[in-house]
N, C-alpha and C. Protein backbone atom coordinates (compact mmCIF):
# COMPACT_ATOMS: atom_id res chain seq x y z
N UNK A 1 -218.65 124.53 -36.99
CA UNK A 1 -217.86 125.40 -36.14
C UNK A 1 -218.38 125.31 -34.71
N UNK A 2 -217.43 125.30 -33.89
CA UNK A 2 -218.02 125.19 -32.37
C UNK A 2 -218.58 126.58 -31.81
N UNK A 3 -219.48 126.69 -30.74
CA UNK A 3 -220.29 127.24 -30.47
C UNK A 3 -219.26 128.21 -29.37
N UNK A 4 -219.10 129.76 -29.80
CA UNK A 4 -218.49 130.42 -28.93
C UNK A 4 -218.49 130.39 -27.40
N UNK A 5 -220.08 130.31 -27.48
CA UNK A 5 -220.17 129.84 -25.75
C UNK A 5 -220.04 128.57 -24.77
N UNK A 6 -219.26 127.76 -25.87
CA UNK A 6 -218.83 126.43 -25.51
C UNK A 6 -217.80 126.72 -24.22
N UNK A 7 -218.07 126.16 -23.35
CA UNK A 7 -217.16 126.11 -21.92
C UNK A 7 -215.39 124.74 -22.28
N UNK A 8 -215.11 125.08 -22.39
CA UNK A 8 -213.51 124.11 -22.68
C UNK A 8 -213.68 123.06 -22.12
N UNK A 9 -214.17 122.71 -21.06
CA UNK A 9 -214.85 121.52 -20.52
C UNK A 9 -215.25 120.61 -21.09
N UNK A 10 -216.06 121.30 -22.28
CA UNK A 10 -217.67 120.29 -23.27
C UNK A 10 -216.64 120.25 -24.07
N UNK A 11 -215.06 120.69 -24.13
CA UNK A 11 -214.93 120.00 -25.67
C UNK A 11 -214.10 118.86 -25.29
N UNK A 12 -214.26 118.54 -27.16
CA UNK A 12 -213.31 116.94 -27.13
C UNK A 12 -212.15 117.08 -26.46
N UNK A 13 -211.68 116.20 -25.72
CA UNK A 13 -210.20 116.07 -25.26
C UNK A 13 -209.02 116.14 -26.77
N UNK A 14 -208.17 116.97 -25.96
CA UNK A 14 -207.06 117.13 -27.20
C UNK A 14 -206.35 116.23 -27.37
N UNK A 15 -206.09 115.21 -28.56
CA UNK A 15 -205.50 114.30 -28.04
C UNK A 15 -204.15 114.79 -28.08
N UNK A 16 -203.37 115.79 -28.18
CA UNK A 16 -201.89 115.88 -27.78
C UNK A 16 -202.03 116.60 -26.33
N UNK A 17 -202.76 116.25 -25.33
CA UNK A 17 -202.35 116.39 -24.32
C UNK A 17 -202.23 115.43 -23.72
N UNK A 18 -203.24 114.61 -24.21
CA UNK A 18 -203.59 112.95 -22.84
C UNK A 18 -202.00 112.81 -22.94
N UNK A 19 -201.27 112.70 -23.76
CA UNK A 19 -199.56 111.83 -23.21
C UNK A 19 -199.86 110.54 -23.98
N UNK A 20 -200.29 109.84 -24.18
CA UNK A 20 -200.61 108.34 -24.72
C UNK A 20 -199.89 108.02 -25.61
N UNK A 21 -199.45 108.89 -26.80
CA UNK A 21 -199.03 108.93 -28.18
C UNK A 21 -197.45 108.63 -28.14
N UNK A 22 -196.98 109.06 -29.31
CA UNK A 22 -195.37 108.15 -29.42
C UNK A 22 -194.97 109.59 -28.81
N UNK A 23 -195.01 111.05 -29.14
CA UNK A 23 -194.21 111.95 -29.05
C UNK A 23 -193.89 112.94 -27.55
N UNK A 24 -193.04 113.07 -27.39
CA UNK A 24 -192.34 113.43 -26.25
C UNK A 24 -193.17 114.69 -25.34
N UNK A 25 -192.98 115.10 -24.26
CA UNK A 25 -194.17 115.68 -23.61
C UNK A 25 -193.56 116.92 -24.22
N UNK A 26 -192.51 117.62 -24.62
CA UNK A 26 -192.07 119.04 -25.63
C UNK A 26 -192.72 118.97 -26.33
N UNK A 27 -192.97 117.77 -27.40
CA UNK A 27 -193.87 117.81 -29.05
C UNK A 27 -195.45 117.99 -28.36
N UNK A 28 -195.79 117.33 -27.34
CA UNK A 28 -197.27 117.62 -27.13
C UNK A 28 -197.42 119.17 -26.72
N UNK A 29 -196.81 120.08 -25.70
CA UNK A 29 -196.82 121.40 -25.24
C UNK A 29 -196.94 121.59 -26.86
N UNK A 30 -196.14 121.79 -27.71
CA UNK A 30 -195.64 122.61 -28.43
C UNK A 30 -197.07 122.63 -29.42
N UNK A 31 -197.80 121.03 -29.95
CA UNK A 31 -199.11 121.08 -30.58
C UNK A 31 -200.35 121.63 -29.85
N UNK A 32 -200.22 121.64 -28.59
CA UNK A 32 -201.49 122.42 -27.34
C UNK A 32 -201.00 124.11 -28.20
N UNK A 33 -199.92 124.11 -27.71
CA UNK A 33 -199.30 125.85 -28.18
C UNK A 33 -199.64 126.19 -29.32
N UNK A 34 -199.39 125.36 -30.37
CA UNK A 34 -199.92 125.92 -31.96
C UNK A 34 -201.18 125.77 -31.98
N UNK A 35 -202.15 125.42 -31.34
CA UNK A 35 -203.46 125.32 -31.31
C UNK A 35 -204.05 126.23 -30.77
N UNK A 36 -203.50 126.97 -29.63
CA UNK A 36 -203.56 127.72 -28.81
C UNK A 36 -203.45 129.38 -29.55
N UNK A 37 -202.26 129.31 -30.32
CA UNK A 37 -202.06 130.44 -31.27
C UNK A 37 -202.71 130.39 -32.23
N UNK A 38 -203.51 129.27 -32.78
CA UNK A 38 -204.18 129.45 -34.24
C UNK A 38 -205.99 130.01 -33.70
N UNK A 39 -205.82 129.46 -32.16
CA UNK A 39 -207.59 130.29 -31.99
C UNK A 39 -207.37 131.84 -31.62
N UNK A 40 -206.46 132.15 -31.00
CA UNK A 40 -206.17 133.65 -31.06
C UNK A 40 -205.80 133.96 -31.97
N UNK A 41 -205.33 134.00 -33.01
CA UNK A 41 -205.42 134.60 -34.44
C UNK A 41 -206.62 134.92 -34.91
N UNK A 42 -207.29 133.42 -35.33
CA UNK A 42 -208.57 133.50 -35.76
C UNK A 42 -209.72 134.57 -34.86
N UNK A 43 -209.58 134.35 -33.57
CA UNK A 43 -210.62 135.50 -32.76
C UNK A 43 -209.81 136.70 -33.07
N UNK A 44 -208.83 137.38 -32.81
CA UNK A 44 -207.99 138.57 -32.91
C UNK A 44 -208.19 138.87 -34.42
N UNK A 45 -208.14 138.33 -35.38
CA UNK A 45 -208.11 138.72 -36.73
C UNK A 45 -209.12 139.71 -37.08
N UNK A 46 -210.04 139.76 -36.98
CA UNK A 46 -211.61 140.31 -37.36
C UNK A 46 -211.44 141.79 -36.13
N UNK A 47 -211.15 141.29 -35.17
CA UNK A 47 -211.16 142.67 -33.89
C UNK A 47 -210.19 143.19 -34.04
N UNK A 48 -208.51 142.69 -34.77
CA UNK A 48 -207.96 143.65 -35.07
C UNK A 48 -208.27 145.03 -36.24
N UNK A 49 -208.94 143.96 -37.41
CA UNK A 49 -209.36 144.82 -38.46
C UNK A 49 -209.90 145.70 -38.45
N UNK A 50 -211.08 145.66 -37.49
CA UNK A 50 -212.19 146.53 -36.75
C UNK A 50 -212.08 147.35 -36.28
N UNK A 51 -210.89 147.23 -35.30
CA UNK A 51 -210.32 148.04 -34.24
C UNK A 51 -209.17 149.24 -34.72
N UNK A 52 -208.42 148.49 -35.51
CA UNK A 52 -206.94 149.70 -36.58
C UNK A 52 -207.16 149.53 -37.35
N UNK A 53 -208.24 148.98 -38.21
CA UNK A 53 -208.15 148.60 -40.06
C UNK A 53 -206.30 148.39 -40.21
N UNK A 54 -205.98 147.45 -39.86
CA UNK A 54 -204.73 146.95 -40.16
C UNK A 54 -204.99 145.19 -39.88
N UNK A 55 -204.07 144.90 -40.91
CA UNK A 55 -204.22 143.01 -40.73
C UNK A 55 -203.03 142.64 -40.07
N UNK A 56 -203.60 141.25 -39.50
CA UNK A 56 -203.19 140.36 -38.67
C UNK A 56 -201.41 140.58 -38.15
N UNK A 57 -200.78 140.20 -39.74
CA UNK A 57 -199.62 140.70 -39.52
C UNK A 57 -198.65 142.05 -39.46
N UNK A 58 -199.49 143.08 -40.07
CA UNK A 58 -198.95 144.31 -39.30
C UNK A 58 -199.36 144.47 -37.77
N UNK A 59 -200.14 144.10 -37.39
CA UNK A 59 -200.91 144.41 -36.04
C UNK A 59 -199.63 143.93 -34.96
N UNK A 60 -198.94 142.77 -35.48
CA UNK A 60 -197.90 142.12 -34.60
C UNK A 60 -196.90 142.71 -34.85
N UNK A 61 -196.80 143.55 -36.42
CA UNK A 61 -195.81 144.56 -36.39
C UNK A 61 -195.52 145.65 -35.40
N UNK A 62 -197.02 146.47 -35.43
CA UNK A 62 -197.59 147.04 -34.36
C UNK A 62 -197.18 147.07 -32.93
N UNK A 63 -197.51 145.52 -32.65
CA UNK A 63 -197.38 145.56 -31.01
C UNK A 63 -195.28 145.14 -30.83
N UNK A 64 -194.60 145.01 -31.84
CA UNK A 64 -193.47 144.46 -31.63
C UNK A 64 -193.01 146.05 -31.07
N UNK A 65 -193.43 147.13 -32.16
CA UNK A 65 -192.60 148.21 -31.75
C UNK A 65 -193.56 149.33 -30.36
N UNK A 66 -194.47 148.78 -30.41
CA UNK A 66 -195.17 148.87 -29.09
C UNK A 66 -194.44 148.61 -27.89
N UNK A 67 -193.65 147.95 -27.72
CA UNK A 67 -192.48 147.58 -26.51
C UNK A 67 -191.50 147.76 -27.23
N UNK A 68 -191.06 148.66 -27.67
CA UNK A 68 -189.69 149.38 -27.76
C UNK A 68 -189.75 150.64 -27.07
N UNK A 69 -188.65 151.19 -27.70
CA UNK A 69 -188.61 152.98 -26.99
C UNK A 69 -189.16 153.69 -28.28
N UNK A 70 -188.86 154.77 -27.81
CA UNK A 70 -189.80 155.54 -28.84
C UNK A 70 -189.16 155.88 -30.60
N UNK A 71 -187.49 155.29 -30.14
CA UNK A 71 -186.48 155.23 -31.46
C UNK A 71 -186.79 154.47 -32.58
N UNK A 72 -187.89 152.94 -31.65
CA UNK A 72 -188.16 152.04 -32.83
C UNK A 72 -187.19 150.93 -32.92
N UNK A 73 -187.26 150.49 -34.61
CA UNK A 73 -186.31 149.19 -34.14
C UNK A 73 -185.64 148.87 -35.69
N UNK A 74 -185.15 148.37 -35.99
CA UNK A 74 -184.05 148.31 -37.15
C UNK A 74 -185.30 147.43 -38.08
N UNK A 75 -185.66 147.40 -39.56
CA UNK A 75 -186.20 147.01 -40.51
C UNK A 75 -185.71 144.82 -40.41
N UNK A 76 -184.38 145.26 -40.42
CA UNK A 76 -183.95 143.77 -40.19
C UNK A 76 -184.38 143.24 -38.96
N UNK A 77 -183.87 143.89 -37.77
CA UNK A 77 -184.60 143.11 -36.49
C UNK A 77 -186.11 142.79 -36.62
N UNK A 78 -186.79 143.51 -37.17
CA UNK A 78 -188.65 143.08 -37.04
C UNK A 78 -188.42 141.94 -37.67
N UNK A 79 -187.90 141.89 -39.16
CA UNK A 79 -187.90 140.58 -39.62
C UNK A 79 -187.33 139.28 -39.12
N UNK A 80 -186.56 139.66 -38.23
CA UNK A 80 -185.85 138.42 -37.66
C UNK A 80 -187.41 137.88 -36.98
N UNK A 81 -187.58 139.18 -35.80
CA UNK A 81 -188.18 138.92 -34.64
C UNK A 81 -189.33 137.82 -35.10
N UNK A 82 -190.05 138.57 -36.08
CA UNK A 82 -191.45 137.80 -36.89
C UNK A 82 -191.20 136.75 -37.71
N UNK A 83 -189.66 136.15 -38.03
CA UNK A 83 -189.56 135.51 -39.16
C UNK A 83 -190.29 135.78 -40.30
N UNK A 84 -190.42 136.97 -40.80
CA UNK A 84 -190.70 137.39 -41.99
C UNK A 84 -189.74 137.65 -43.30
N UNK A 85 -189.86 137.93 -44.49
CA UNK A 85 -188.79 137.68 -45.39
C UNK A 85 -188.79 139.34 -45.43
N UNK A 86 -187.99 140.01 -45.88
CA UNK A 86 -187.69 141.26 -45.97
C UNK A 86 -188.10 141.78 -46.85
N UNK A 87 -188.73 141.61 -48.08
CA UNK A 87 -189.32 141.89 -49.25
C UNK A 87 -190.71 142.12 -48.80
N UNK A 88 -191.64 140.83 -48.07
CA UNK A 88 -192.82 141.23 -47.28
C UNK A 88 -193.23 142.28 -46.15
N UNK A 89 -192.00 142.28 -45.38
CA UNK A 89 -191.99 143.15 -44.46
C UNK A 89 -192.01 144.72 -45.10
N UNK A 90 -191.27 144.72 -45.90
CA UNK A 90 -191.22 146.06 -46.74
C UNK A 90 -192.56 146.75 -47.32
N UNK A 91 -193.34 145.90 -47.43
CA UNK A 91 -194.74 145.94 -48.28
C UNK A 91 -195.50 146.60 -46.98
N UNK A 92 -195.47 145.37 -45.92
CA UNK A 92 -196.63 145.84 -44.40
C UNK A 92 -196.00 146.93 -44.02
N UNK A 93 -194.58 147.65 -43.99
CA UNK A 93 -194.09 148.80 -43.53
C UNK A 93 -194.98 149.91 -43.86
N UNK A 94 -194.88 149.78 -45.44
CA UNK A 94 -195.04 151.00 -46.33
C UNK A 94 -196.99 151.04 -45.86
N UNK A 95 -197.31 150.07 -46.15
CA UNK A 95 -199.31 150.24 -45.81
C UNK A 95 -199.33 150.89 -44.61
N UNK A 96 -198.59 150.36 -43.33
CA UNK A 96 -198.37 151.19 -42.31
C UNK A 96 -197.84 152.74 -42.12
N UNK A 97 -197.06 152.77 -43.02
CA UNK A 97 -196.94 154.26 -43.24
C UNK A 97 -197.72 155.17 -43.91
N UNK A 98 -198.36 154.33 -45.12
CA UNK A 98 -199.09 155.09 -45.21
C UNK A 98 -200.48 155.62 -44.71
N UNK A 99 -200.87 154.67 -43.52
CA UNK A 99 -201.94 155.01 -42.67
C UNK A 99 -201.47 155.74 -41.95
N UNK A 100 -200.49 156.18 -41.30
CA UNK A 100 -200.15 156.99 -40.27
C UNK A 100 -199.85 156.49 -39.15
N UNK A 101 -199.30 155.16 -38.93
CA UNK A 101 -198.95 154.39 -37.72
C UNK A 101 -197.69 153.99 -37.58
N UNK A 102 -196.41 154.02 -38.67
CA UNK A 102 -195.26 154.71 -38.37
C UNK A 102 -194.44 155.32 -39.22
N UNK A 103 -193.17 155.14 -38.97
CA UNK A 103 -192.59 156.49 -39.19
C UNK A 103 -191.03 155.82 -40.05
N UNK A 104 -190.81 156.07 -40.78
CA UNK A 104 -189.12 155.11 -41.41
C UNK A 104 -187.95 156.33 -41.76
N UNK A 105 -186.78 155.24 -41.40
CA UNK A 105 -185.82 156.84 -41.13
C UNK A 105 -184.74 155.97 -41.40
N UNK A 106 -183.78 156.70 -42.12
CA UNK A 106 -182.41 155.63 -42.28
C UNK A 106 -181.59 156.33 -41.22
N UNK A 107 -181.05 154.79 -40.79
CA UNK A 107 -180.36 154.69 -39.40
C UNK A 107 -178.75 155.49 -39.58
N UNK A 108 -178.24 156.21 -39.05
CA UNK A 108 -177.62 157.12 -38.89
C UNK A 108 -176.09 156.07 -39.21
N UNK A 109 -175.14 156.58 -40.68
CA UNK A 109 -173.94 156.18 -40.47
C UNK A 109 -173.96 154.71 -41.42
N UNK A 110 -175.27 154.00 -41.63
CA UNK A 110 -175.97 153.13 -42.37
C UNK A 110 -176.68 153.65 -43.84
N UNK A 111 -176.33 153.75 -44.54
CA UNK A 111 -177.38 154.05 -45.82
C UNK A 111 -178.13 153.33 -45.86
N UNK A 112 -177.87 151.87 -45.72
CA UNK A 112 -179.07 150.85 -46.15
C UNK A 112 -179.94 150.35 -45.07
N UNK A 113 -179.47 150.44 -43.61
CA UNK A 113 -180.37 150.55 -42.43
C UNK A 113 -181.57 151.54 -42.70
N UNK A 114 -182.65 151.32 -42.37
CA UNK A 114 -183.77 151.20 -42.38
C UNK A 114 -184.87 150.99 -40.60
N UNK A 115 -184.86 152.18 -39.88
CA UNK A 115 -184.97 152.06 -38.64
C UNK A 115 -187.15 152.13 -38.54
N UNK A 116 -187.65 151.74 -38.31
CA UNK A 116 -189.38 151.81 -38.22
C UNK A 116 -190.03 152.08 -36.39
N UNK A 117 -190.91 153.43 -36.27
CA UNK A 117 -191.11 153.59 -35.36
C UNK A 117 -192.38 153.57 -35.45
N UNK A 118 -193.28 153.45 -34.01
CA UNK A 118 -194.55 154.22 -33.68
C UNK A 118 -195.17 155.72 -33.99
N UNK A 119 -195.68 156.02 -34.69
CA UNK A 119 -196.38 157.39 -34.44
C UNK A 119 -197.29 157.63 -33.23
N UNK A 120 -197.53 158.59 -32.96
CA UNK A 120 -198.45 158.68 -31.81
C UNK A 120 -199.86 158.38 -32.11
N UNK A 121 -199.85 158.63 -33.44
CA UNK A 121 -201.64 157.91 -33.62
C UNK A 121 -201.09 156.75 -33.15
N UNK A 122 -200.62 155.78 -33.97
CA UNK A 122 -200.62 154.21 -33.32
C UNK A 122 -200.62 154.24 -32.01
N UNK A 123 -199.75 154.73 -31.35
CA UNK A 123 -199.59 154.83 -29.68
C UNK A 123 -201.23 154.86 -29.17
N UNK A 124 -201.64 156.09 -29.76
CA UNK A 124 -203.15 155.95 -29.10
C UNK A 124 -203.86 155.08 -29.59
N UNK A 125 -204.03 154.62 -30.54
CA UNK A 125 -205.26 153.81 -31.53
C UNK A 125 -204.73 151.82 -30.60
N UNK A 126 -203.49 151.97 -30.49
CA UNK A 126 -203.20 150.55 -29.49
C UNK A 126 -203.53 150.98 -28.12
N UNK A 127 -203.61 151.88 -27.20
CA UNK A 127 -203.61 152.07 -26.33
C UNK A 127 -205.67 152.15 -25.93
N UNK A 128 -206.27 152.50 -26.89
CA UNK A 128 -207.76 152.94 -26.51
C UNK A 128 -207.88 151.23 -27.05
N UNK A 129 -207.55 150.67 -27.95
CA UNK A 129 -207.78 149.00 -28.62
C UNK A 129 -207.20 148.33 -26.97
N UNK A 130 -206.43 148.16 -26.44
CA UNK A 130 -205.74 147.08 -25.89
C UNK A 130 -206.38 146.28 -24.64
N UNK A 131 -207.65 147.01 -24.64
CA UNK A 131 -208.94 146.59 -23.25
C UNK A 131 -208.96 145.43 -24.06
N UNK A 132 -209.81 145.70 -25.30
CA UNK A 132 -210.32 144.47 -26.04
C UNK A 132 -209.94 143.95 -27.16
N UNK A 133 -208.48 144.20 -27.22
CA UNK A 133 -207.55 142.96 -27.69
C UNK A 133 -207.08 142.17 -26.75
N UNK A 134 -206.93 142.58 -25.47
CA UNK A 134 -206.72 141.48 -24.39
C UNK A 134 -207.40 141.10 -24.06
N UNK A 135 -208.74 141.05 -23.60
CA UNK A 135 -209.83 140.16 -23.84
C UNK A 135 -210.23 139.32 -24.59
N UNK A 136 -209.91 139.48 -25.60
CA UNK A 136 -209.97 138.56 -27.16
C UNK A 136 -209.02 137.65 -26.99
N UNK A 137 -208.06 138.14 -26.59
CA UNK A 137 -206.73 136.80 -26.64
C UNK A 137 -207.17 135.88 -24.96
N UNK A 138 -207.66 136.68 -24.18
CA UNK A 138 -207.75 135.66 -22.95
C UNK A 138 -209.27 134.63 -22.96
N UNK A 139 -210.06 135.61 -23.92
CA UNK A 139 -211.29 134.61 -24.14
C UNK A 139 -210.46 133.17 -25.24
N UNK A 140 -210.11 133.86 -26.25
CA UNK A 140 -209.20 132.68 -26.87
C UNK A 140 -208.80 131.80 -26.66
N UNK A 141 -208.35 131.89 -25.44
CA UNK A 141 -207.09 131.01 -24.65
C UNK A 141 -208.00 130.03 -23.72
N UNK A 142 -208.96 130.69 -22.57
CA UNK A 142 -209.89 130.00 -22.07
C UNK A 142 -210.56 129.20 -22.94
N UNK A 143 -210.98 129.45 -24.51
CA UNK A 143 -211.86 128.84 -24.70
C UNK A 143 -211.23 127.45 -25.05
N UNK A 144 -210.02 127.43 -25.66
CA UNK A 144 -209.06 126.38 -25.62
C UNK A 144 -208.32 125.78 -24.97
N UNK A 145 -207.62 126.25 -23.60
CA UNK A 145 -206.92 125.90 -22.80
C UNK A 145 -207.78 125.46 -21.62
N UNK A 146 -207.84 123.74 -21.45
CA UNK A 146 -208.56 123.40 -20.30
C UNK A 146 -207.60 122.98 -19.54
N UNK A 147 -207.67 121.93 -18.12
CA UNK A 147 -207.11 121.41 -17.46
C UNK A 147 -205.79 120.73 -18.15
N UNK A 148 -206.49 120.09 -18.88
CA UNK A 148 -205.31 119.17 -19.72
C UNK A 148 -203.72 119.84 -20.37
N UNK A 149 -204.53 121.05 -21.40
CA UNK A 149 -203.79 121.92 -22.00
C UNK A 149 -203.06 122.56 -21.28
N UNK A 150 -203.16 123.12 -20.12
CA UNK A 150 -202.32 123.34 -19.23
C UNK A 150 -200.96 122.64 -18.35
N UNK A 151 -201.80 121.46 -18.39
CA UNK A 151 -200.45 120.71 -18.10
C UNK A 151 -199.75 120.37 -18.77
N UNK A 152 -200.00 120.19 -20.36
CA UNK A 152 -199.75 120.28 -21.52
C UNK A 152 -198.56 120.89 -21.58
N UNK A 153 -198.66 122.10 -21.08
CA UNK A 153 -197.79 123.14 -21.62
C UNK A 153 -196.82 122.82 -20.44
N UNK A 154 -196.70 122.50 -19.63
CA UNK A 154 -195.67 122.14 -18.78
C UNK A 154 -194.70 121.52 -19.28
N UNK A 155 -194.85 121.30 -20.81
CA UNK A 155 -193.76 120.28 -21.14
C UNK A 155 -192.74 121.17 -22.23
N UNK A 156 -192.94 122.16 -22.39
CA UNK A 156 -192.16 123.59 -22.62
C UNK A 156 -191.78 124.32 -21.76
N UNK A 157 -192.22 124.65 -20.57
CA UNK A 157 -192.08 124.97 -19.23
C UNK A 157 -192.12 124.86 -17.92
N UNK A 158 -190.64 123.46 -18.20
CA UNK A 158 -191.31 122.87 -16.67
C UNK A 158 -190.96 123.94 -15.03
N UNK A 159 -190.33 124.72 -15.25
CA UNK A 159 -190.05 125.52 -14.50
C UNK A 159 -191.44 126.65 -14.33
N UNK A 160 -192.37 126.19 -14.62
CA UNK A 160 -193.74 127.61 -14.81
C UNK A 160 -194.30 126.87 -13.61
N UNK A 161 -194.43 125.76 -13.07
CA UNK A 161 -195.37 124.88 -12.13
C UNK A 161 -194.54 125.23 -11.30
N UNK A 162 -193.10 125.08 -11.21
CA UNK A 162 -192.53 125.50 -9.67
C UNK A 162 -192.32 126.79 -9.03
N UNK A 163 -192.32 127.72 -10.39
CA UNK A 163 -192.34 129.52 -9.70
C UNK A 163 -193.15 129.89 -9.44
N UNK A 164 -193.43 130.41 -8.46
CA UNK A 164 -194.31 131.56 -7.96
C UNK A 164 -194.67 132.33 -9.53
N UNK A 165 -196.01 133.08 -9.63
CA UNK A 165 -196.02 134.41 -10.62
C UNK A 165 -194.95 135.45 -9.96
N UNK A 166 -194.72 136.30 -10.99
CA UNK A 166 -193.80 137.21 -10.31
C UNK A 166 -194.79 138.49 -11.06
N UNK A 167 -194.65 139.55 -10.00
CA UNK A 167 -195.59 140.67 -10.40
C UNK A 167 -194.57 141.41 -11.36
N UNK A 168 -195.34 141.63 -12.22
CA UNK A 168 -194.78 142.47 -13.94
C UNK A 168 -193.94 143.72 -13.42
N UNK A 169 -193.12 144.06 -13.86
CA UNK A 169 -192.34 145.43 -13.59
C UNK A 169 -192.87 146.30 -14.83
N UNK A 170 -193.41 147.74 -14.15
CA UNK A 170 -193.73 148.82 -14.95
C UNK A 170 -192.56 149.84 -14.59
């Protein structure tokens, strides 16, 4: 296993960034990207547990209805959103409910709608967590994303090199 305090520098070159290979500069972004998401998992996994005693994939349950309103979001939409199967999703709902992190309500006019919200514990328990879950995902990212990987990713977004950042709207 590589050494956490490895600088992205010292590591091997990726070879789906050099460009050299048969596949198109989309297929290389896209293998930098899944590489990119499999070390933030792996670092996030353990600090999510730690942090909400909830796993990996409720946690993304978590943060989906974390950017909603406070109504929540339809049982089917999470599953779309996550590509999850609806039988699974049903399972991470209910563990979630029964910790106290949300809330299930049939959607008004729908019998079989199925609407899932935030409780305010969750609200707080993500809100006191989110210093150092974002740290975790940006150490993640640094520790994988070097020069290369970056340009890498230009090939999913070639429009990211020509915009300006734009400051976030709160």
């Amino acid at each position: 296993m590589a050494d956490p305090e490895e600088h992205p520098t010292d590591l091997p070159e990726c070879p789906s960034a050099q460009g050299a290979g048969l596949l198109p500069r989309e297929l290389r972004a896209w293998m930098v990207m899944l590489a990119a998401v499999g070390a933030v998992e792996q670092r996030l996994g353990s600090v999510v547990k730690e942090r909400l005693d909830v796993s990996h994939d409720e946690f993304l349950i978590l943060c989906l209805l974390a950017e909603q309103p406070r109504a929540g979001l339809r049982m089917t939409r999470i599953a779309e959103l996550l590509g999850r199967p609806k039988t699974r999703l049903t399972y991470q709902i209910a563990c979630l409910q029964h910790a106290g992190l949300v809330t299930r309500k049939s959607v008004c006019g729908d019998k079989r709608g199925v609407e899932v919200a935030l409780t305010d514990k969750a609200r707080r328990l993500l809100e006191e967590a989110s210093g150092t879950l974002a740290a975790t995902v940006t150490g993640a990212l640094s520790h994988v994303m070097g020069p290369d990987q970056h340009e890498a990713m230009y090939g999913l977004l070639p429009d990211l090199a020509a915009e300006p950042a734009k400051p976030e709207a709160r």
